[in-house]
C-alpha atoms as a PDB file:
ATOM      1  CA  UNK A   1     -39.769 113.290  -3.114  1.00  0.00           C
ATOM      2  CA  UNK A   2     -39.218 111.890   0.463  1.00  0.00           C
ATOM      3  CA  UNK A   3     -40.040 108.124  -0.679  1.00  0.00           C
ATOM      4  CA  UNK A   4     -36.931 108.768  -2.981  1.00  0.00           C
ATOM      5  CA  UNK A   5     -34.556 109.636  -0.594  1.00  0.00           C
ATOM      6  CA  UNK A   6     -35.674 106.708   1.824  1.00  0.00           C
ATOM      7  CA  UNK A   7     -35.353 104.320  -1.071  1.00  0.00           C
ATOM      8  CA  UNK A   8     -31.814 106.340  -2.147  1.00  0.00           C
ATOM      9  CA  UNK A   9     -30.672 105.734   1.185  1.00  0.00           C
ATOM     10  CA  UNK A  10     -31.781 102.383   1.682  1.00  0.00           C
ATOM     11  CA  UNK A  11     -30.245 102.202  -1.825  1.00  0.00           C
ATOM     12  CA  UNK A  12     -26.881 103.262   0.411  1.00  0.00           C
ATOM     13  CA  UNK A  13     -26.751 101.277   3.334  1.00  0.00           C
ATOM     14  CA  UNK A  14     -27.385  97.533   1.275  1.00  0.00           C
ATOM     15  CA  UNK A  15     -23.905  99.436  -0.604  1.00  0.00           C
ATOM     16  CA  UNK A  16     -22.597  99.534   2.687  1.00  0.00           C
ATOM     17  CA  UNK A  17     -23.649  96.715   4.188  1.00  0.00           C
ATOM     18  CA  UNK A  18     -21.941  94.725   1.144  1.00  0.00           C
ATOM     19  CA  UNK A  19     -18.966  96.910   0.892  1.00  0.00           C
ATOM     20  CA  UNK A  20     -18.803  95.482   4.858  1.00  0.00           C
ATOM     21  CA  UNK A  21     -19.255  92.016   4.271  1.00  0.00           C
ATOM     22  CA  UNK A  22     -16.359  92.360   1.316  1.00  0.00           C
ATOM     23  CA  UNK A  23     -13.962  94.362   3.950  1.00  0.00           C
ATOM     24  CA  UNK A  24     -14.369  91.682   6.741  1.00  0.00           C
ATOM     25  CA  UNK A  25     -13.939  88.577   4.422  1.00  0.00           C
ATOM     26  CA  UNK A  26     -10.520  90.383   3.128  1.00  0.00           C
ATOM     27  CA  UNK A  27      -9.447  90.981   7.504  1.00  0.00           C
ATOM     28  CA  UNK A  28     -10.377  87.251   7.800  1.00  0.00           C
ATOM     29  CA  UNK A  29      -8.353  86.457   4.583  1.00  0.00           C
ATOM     30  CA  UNK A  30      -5.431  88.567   6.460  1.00  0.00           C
ATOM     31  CA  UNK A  31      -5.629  87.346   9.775  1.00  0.00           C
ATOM     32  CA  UNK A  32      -5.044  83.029   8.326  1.00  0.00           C
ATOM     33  CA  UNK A  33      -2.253  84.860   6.577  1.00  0.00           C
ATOM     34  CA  UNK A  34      -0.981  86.813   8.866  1.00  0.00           C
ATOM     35  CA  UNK A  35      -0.984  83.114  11.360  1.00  0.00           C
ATOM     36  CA  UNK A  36       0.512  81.450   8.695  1.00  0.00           C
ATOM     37  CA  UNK A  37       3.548  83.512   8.360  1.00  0.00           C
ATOM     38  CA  UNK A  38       3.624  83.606  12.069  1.00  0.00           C
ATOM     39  CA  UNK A  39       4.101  79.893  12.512  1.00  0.00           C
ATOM     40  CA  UNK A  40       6.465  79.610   9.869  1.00  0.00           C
ATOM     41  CA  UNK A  41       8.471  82.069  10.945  1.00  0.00           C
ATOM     42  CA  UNK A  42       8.604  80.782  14.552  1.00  0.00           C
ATOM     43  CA  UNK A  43       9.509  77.179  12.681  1.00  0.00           C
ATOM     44  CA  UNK A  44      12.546  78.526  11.291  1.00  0.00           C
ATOM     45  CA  UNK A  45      13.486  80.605  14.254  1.00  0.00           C
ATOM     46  CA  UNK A  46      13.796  77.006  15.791  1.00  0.00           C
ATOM     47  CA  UNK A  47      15.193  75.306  12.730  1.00  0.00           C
ATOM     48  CA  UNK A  48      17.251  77.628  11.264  1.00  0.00           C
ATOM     49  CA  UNK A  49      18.430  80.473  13.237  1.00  0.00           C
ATOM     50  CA  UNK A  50      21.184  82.009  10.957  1.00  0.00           C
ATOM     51  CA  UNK A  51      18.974  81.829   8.272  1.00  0.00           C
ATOM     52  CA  UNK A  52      16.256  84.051  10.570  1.00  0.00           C
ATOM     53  CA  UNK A  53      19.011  86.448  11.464  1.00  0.00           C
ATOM     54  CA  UNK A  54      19.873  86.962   7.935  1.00  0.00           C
ATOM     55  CA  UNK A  55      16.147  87.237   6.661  1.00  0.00           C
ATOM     56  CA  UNK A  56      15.780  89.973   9.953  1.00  0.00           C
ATOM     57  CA  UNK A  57      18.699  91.725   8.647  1.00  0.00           C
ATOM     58  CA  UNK A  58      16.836  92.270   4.812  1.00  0.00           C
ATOM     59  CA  UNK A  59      13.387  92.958   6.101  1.00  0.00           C
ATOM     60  CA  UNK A  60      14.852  95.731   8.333  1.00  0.00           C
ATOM     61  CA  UNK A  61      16.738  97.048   5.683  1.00  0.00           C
ATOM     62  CA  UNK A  62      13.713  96.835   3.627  1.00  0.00           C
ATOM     63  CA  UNK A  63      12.017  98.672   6.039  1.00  0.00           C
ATOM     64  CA  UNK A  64      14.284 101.239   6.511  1.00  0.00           C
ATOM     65  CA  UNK A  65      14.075 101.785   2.336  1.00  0.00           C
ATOM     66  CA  UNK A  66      10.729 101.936   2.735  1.00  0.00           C
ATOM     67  CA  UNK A  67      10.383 104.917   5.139  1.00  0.00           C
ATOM     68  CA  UNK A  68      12.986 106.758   3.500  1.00  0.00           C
ATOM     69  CA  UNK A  69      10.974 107.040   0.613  1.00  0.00           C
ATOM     70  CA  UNK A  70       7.809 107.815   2.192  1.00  0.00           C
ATOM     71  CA  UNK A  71       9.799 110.566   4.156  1.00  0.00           C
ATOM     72  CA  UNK A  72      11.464 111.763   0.342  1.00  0.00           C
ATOM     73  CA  UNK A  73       7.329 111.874  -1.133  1.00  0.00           C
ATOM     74  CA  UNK A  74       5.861 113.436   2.013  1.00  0.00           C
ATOM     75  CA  UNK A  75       8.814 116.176   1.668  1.00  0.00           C
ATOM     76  CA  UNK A  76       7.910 116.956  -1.944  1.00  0.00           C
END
C-alpha cells in the first residue's frame, strides 16, 4: 500500500513538474510580447503622438468598460 502512494505521488510531482515547465514557457512567451508591444508603443509615442493620444484615449475607455462590468458580475 505505501509503495503506491510513493509511486502516486511521484506520479504527481512529474504532473507538476510538467504543468511547470508549460506555465514558464507561456511567462517567457508573455514577457517577448509584452517587450514587443513596449517598443512599439514607445516608436509611435515618438512618431506619431496624436495617434498615441487617441489610442490612450480608447484603451482607457476600454478599461473603464471593462471594470464596470466586472463591478455589474461581482454585484450579482
Amino acid at each position: 500500500m505505501a509503495l503506491w502512494g510513493v509511486e502516486a505521488a511521484a506520479r504527481r510531482v512529474a504532473e507538476l513538474e510538467e504543468e511547470l515547465r508549460g506555465l514558464a514557457e507561456e511567462l517567457s512567451r508573455c514577457q517577448a510580447d509584452k517587450e514587443f508591444v513596449r517598443s512599439l508603443w514607445k516608436h509611435l509615442e515618438v512618431s506619431s503622438p496624436d495617434l498615441m493620444q487617441a489610442v490612450g484615449l480608447v484603451v482607457e475607455r476600454e478599461k473603464q468598460k471593462a471594470e464596470l462590468k466586472d463591478r455589474r458580475v461581482l454585484e450579482l
